[in-house]
Protein backbone atom coordinates (compact mmCIF):
# COMPACT_ATOMS: atom_id res chain seq x y z
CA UNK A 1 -16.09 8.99 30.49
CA UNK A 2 -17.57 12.46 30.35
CA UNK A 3 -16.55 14.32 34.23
CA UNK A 4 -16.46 17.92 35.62
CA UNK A 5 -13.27 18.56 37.47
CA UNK A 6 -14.63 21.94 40.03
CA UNK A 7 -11.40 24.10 41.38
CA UNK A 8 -12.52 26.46 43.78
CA UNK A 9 -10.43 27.26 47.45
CA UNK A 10 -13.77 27.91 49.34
CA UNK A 11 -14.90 24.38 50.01
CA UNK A 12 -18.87 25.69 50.45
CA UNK A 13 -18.41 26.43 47.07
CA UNK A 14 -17.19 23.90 45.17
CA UNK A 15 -19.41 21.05 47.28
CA UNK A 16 -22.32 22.99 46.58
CA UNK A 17 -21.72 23.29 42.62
CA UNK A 18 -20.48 19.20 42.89
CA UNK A 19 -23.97 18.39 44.72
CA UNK A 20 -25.78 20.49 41.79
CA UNK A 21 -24.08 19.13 38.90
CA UNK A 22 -24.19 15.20 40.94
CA UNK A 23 -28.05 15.58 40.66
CA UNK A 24 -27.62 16.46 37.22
CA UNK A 25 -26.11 13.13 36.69
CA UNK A 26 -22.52 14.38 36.08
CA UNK A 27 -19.96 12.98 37.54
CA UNK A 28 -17.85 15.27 39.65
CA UNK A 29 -14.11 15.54 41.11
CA UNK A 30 -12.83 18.88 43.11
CA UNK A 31 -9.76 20.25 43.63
CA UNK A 32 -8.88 23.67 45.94
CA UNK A 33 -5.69 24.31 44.79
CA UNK A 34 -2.78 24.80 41.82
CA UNK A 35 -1.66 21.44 42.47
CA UNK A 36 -4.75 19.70 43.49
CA UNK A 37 -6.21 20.47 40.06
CA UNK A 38 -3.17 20.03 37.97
CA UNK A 39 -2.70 16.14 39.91
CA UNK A 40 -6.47 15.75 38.51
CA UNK A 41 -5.77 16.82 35.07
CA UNK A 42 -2.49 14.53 34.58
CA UNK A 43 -4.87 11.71 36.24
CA UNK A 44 -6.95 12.04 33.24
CA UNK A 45 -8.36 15.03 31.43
CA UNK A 46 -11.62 16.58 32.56
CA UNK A 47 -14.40 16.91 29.59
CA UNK A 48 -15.15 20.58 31.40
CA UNK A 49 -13.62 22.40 34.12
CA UNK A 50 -14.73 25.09 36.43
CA UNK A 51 -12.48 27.44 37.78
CA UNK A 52 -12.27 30.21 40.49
CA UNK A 53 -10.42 32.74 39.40
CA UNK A 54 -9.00 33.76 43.13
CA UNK A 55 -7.11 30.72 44.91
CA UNK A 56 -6.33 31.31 48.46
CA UNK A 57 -3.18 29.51 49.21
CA UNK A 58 -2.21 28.63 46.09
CA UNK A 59 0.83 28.24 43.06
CA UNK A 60 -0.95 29.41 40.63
CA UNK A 61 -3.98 31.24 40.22
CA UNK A 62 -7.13 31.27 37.77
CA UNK A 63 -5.45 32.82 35.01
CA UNK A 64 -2.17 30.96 35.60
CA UNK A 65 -4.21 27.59 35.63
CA UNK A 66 -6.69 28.88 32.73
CA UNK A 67 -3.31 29.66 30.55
CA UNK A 68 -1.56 25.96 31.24
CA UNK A 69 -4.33 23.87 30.93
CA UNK A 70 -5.12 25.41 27.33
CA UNK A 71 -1.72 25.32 26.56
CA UNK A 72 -1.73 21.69 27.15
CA UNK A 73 -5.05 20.43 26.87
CA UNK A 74 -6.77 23.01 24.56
CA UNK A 75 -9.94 21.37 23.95
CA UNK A 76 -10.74 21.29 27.29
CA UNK A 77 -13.70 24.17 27.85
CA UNK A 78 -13.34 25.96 31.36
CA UNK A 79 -15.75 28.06 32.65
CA UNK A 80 -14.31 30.74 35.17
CA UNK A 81 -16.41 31.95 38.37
CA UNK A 82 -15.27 34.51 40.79
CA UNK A 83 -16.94 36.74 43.31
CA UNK A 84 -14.65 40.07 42.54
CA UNK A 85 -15.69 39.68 38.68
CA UNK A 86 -15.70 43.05 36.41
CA UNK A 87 -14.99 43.38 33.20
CA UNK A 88 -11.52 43.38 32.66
CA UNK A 89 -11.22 40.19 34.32
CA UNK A 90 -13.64 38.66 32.41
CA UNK A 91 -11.66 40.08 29.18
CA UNK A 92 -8.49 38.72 30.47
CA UNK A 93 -10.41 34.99 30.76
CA UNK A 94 -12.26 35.10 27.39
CA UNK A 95 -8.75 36.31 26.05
CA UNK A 96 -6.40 33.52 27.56
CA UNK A 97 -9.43 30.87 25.81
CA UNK A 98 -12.19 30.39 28.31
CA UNK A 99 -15.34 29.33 27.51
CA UNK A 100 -17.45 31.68 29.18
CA UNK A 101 -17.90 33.65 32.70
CA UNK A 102 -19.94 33.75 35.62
CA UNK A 103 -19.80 36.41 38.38
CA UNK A 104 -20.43 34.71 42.40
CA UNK A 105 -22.91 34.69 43.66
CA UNK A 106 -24.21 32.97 40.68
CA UNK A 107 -27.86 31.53 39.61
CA UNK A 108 -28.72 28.30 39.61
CA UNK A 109 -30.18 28.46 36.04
CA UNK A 110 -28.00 30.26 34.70
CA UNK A 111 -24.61 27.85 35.77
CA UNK A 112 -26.47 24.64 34.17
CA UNK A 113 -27.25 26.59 30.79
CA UNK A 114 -23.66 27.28 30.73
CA UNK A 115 -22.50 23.97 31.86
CA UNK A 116 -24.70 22.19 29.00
CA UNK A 117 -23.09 24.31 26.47
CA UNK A 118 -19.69 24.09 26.94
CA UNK A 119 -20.45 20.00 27.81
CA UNK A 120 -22.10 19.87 24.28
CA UNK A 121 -18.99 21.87 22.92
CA UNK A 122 -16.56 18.99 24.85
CA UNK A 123 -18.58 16.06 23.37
CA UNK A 124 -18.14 17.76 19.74
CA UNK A 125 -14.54 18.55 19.86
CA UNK A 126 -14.10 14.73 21.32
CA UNK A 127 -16.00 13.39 18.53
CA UNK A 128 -13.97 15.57 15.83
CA UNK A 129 -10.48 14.16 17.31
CA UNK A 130 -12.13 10.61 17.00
CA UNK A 131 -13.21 11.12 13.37
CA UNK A 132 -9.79 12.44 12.67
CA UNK A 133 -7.82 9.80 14.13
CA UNK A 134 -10.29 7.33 12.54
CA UNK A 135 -9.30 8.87 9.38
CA UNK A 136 -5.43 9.04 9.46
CA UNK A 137 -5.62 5.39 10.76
CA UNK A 138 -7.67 4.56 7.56
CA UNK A 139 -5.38 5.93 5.42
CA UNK A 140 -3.57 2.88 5.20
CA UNK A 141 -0.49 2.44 2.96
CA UNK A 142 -1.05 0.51 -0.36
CA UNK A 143 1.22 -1.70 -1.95
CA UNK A 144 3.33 -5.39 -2.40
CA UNK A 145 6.30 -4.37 -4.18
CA UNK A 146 9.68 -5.10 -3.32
CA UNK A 147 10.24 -1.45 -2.91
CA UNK A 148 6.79 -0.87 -1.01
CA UNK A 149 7.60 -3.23 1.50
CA UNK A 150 11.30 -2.51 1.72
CA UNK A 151 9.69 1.23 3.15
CA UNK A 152 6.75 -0.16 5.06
CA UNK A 153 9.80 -2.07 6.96
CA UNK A 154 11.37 0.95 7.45
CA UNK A 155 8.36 3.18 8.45
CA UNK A 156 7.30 0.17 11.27
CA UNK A 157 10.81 0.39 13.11
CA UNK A 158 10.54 3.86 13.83
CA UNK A 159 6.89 4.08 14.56
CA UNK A 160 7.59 3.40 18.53
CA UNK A 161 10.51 5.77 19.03
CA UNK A 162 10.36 10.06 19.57
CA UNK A 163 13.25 9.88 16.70
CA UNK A 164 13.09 12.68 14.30
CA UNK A 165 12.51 11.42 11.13
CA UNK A 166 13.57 12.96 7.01
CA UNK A 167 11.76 11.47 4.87
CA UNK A 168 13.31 12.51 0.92
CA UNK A 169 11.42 11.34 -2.26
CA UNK A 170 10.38 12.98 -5.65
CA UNK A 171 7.03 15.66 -5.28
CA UNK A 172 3.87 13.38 -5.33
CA UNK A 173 5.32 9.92 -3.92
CA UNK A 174 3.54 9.71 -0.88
CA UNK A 175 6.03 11.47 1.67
CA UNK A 176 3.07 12.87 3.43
CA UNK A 177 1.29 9.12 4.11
CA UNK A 178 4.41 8.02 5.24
CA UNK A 179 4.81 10.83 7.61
CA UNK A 180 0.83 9.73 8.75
CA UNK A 181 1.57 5.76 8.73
CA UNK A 182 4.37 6.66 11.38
CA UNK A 183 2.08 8.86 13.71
CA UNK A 184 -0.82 6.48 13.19
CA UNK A 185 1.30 3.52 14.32
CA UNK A 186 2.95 5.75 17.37
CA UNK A 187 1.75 6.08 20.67
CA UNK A 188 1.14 9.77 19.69
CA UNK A 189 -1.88 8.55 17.48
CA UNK A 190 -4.19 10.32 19.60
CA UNK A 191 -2.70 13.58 19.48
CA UNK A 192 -2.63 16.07 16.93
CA UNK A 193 -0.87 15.59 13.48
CA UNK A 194 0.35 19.10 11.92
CA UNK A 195 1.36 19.28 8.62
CA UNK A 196 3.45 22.40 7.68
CA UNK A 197 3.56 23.42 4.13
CA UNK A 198 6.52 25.31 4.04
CA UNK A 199 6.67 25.91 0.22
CA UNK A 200 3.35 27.84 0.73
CA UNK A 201 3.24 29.67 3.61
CA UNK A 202 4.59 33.12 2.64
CA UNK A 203 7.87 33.58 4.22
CA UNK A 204 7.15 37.02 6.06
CA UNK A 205 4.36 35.08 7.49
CA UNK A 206 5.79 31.86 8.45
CA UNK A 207 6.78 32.82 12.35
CA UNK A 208 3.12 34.03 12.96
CA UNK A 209 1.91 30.53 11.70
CA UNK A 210 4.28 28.50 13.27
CA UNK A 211 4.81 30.29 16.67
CA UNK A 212 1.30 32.06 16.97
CA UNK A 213 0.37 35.59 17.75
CA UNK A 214 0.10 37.88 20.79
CA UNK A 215 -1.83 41.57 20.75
CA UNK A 216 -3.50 43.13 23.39
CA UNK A 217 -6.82 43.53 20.74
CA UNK A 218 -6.89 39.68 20.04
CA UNK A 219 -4.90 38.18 22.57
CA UNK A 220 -3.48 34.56 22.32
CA UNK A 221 -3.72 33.27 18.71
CA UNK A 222 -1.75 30.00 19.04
CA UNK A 223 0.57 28.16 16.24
CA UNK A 224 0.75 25.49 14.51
CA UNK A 225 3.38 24.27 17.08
CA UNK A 226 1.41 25.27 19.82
CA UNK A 227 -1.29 23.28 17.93
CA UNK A 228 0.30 19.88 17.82
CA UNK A 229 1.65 20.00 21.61
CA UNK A 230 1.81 16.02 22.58
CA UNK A 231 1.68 15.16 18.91
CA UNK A 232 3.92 14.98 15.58
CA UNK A 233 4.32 18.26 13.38
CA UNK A 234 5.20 17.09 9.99
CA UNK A 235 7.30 19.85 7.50
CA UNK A 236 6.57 19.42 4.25
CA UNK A 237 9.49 20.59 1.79
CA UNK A 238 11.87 22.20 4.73
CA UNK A 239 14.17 23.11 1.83
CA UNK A 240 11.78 25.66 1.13
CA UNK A 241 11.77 27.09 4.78
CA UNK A 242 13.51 31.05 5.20
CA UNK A 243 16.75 30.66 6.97
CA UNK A 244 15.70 33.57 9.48
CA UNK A 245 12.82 30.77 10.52
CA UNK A 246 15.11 28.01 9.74
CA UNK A 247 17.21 29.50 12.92
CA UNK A 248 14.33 29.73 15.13
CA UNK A 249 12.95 26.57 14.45
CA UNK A 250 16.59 24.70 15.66
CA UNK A 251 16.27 26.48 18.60
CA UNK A 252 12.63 25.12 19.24
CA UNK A 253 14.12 21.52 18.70
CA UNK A 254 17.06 22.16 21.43
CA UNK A 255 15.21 23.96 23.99
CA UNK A 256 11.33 22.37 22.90
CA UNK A 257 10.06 26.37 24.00
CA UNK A 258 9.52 29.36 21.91
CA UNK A 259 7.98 32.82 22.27
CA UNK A 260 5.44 33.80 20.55
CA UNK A 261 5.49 36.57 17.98
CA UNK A 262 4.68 39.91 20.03
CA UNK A 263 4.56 37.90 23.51
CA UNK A 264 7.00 37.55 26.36
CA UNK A 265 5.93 34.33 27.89
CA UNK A 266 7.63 30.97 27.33
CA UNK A 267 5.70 28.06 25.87
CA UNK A 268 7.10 24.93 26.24
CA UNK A 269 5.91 21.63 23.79
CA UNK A 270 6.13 18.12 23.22
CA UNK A 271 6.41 17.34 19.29
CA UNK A 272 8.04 14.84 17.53
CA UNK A 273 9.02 16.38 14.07
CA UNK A 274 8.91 14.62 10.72
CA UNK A 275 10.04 16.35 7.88
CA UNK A 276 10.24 15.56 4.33
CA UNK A 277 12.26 17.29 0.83
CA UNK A 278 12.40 16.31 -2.94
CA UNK A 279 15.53 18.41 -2.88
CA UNK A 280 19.25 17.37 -2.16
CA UNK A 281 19.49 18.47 1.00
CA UNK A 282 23.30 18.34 1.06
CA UNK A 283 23.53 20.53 -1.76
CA UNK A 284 21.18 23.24 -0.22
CA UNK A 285 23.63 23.21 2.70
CA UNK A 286 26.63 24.09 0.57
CA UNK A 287 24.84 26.58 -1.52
CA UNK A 288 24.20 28.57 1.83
CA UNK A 289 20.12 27.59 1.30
CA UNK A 290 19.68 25.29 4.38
CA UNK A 291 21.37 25.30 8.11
CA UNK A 292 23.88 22.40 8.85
CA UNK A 293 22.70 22.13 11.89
CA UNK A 294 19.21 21.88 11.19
CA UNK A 295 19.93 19.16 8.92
CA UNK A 296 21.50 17.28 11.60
CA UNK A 297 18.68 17.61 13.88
CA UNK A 298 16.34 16.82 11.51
CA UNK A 299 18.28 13.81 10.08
CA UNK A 300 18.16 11.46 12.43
CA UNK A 301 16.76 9.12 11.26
CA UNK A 302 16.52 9.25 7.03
CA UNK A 303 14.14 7.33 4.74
CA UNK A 304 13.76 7.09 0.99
CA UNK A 305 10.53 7.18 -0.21
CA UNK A 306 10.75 5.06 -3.67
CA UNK A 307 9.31 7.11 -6.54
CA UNK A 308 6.08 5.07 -8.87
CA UNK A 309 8.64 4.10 -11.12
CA UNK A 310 10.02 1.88 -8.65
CA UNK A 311 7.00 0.13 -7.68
CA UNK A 312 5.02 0.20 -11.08
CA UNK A 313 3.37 -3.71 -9.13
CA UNK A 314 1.65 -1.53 -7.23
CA UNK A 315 0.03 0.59 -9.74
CA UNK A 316 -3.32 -1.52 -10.32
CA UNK A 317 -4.07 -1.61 -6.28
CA UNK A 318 -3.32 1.67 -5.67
CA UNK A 319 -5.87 2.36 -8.99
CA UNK A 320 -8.53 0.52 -7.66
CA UNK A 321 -8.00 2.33 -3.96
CA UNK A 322 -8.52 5.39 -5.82
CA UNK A 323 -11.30 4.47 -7.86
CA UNK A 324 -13.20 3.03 -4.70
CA UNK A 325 -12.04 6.24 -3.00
CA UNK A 326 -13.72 8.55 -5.61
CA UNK A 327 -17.22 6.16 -5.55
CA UNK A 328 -17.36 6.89 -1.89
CA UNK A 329 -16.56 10.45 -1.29
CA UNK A 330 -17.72 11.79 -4.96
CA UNK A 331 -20.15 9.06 -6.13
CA UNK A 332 -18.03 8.88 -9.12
CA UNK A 333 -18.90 5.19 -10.96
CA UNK A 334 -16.98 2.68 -9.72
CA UNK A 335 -15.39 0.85 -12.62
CA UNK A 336 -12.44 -1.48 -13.21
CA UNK A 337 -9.78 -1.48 -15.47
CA UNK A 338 -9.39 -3.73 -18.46
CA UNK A 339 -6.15 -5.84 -18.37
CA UNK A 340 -5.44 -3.34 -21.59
CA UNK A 341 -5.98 -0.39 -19.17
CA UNK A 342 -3.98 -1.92 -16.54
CA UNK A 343 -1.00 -2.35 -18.53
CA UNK A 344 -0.93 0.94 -19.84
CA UNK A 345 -1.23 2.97 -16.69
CA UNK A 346 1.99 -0.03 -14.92
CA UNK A 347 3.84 1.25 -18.46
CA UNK A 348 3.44 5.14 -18.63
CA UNK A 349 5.81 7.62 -17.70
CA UNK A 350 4.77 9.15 -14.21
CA UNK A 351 7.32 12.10 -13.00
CA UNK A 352 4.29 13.44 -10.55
CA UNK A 353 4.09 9.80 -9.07
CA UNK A 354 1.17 8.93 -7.02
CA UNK A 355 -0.49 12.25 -7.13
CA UNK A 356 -0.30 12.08 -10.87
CA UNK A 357 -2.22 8.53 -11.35
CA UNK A 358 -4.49 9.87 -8.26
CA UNK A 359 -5.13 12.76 -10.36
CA UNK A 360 -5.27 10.55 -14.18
CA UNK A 361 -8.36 8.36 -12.15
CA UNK A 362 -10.39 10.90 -10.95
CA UNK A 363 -10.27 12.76 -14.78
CA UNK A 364 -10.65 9.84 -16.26
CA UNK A 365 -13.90 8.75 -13.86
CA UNK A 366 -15.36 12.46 -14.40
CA UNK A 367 -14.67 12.35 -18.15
CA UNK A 368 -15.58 8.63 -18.53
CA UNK A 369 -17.81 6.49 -20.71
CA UNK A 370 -20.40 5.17 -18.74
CA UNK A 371 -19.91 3.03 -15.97
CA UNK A 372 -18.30 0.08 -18.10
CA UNK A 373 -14.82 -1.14 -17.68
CA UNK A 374 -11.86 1.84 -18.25
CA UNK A 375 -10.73 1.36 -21.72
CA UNK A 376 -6.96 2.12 -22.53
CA UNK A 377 -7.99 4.52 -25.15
CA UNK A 378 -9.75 6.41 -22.49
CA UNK A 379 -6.36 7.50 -20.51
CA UNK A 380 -4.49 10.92 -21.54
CA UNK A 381 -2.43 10.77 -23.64
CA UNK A 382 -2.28 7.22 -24.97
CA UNK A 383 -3.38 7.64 -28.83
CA UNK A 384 -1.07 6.35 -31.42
CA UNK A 385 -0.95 8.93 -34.30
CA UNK A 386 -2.85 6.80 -37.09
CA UNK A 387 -3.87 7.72 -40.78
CA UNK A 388 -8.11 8.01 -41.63
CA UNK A 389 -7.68 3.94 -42.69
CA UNK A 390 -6.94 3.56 -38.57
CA UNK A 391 -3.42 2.53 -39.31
CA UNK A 392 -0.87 3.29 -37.13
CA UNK A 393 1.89 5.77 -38.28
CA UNK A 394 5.61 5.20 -37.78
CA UNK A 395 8.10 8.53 -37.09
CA UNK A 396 11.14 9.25 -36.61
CA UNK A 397 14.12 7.19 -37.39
CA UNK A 398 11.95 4.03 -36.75
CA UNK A 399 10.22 4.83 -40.13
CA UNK A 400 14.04 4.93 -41.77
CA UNK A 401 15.59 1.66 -40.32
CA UNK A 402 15.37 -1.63 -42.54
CA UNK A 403 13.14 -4.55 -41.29
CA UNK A 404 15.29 -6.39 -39.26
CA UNK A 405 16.89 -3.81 -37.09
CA UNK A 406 13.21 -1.85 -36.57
CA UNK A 407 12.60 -5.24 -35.29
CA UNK A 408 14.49 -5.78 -32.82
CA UNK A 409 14.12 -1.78 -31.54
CA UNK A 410 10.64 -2.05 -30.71
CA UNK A 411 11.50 -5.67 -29.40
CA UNK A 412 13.77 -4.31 -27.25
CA UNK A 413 11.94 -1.63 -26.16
CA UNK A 414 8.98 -3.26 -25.41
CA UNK A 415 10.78 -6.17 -23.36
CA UNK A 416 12.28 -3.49 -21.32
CA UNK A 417 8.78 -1.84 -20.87
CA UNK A 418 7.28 -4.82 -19.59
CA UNK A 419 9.99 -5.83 -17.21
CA UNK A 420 10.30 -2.36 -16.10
CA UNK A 421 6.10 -3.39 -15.26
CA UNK A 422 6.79 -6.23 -13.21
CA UNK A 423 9.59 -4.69 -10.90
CA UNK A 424 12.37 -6.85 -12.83
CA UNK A 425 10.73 -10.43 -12.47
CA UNK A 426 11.76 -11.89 -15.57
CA UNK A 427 8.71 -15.16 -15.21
CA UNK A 428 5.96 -12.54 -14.61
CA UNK A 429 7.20 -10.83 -17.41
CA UNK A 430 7.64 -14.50 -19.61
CA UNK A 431 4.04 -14.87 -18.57
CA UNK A 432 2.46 -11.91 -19.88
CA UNK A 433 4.68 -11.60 -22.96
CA UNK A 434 3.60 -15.31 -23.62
CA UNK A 435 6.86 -16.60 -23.99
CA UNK A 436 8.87 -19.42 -21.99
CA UNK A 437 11.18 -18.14 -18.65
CA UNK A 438 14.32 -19.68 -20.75
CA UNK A 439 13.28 -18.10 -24.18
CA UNK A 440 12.69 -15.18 -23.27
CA UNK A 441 16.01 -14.85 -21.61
CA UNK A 442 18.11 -15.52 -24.61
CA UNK A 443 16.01 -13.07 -26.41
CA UNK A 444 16.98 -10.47 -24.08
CA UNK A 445 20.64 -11.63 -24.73
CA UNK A 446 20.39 -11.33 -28.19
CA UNK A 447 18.91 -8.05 -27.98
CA UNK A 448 22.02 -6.88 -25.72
CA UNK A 449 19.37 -6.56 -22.81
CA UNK A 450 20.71 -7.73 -18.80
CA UNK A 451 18.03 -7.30 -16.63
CA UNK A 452 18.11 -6.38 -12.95
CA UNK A 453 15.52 -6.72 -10.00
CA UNK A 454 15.09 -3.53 -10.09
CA UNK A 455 12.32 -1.15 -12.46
CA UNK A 456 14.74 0.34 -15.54
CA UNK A 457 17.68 -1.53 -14.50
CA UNK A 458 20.49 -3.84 -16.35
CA UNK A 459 21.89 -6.40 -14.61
CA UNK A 460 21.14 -9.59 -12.82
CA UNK A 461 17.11 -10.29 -12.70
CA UNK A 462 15.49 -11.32 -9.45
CA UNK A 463 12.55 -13.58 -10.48
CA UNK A 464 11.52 -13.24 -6.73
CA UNK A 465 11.42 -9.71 -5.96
């Protein structure tokens, strides 16, 4: 509910600018002191506050309150009154983040044009962190494999904890969903998420960006850390972090406080940090690249994130999330995939994982042929070299080997394709290949093959994975 919390120590005052905004229809709470307003605030946040600058037996004053509250609750807009306004005060206020000022004794008029603004302003920034929650709880995570759900399991366990969290996968596997599934799911959901890319923030830079900026031209330009205070600030690719900020940032963990770059003040946070690496973190740490002690911080709690290859099941639903994806937010066509289609993309080779097929669909629906079903022949890269009679044309050694033994290659092969597929179930692979559960297991044996359960592997299958 929308509310104007008043802090003024003159109680003429503040009644008098309650009893104006009250007609108004606003509702109104007051406070005269420090700790009067800060009670209020912890109570439950104020959509706009207005503040005297001067507090007669008080804690803190204006500026002191002005600082906090944006440090903590930075949408909030306040609007600063005071009857020994000038200039530089008014510099100071605009400076530290207030909204606007207004000298005592003020006008009528000119308090409620103020106070509509900065109310509008309140409603928008409320309506922003709505739509982005909204959003980050939409992304939801897609998949059934055996794999999928082994790291959904994982992800839900920690979702309710503070626990620092490493999350270590190959580039493009969904790291960064994973890192959003677990603030989502947390009672931090409707606080900020900050994502640091710390492969592309330049490194004489990254301090600025993380810890923000003081000058006595711009003032206060806050951080990303300072940014996410109450939520979850999510470092992309730590590995590629400089040591000199690598340092800093351990000391942030420890003490939850920095200073800002150029400032003398202490700014304390609440963050839960989840980071994520493709890189072998261990072997960073004894090339001198990454701080032991970081990595224990950091590593509290580790989770693999299971490249495409391991969950090739879950290549047609996440193909038809991104297709639907692409209708909405591009008006792309939304097609389906033939079952030809389908088994091509589940048998490809994907070393950028996710982001690769994400990337494959969208070409393919730019590029595309209508708004029929996706053929096979329209993905890259999936022509068989044939001669001008449409024949196909062998290469390689294939072309050398007698009958029998080309055979039972591309037999081989093949099998091992399509149970790579199907995560390792040997009877969805019987089914598709058309052949009987038993049959098709003393094929395998005759073609030296021992399946496992899991995608690529030789060893025992798991028809139930």
């Amino acid at each position: 509910m929308s509310n104007i919390l008043i802090v003024d120590d003159e109680k003429d005052i503040r009644e008098l600018i309650g009893d104006i905004l009250k007609d108004e229809g606003y509702t109104i709470r007051l406070a005269a002191n420090s700790d009067d307003c800060m009670s209020e605030i912890n109570a439950e946040a104020p959509s706009l506050m207005i503040l005297d600058i001067w507090l007669k037996d008080s804690r803190m004053d204006g500026i002191d309150i002005l600082k906090t509250v944006k440090r903590d609750n930075p949408d909030i807009p306040i609007v600063i009154i005071s009857g020994h306004g000038n200039i530089e005060i008014a510099v100071a206020a605009i400076k530290q983040g207030a909204y606007d000022f207004i000298e005592k004794p003020f006008n009528i008029d000119q308090l409620m044009v103020v106070v509509s603004r900065a109310m509008e302003i309140s409603r928008l920034r409320r309506e922003n962190a709505d739509l982005r929650r909204r959003d980050v709880s939409s992304s939801e995570m897609i998949g059934s494999s055996p794999s999928f759900r082994a790291l959904k399991s994982q992800l839900e366990k920690v979702t309710k904890s503070n626990g620092r969290v490493m999350l270590a996968g190959p580039a493009g596997a969904g790291k960064e969903m994973a890192a959003r599934f677990i603030h989502s799911n947390s009672n931090r959901a409707s606080a900020p998420f900050i994502s640091v890319s710390s492969a592309t923030i330049d490194a004489d830079r990254m301090e600025d960006v993380l810890f923000g900026r003081e000058t006595s031209d711009r003032g206060v330009e806050k951080g990303l850390l300072e940014q996410g205070h109450g939520g979850v600030v999510y470092f992309d690719e730590v590995a590629e972090m400089p040591l000199g900020t690598q340092s800093k940032i351990l000391r942030v963990l420890t003490d939850q406080q920095f200073t800002r770059v150029g400032g003398a003040d202490k700014v304390r946070v609440d963050l839960r940090v989840i980071s994520s690496t493709s890189r072998d973190l261990r072997a960073e740490i004894a090339a001198g690249r990454f701080r032991q002690e970081l990595y224990d911080r950091l590593n509290v709690v580790p989770i693999a994130v299971p490249s495409l290859a391991e969950r090739r099941e879950d290549i047609p639903e996440l193909t038809s999330t991104f297709i639907e994806m692409f209708h909405r937010t591009q008006g792309l066509p939304q097609r389906k995939l033939t079952e030809e289609a389908e088994a091509m993309l589940q048998t490809m080779q994907w070393p950028g994982n996710i982001r690769q097929l994400r990337n494959v669909i969208e070409r393919v629906l730019i590029l595309g042929e209508g708004s029929g079903a996706i053929e096979a022949r329209e993905l890259p890269g999936q022509d068989a070299p044939t001669d001008t009679g449409g024949r196909m044309v062998l290469g390689g050694a294939m072309a050398t080997l007698p009958l029998r033994e080309a055979r039972e290659v591309f037999e081989r092969e093949y099998l091992l394709t399509q149970i790579n597929r199907f995560g390792g179930n040997i009877s969805r692979t019987a089914g598709f290949v058309g052949m009987e559960r038993s049959a098709l297991h003393r094929k395998l044996k005759s073609l030296g093959v021992v399946t496992t359960g899991k995608s690529g592997g030789r060893g025992d299958d798991e028809d139930d994975a």
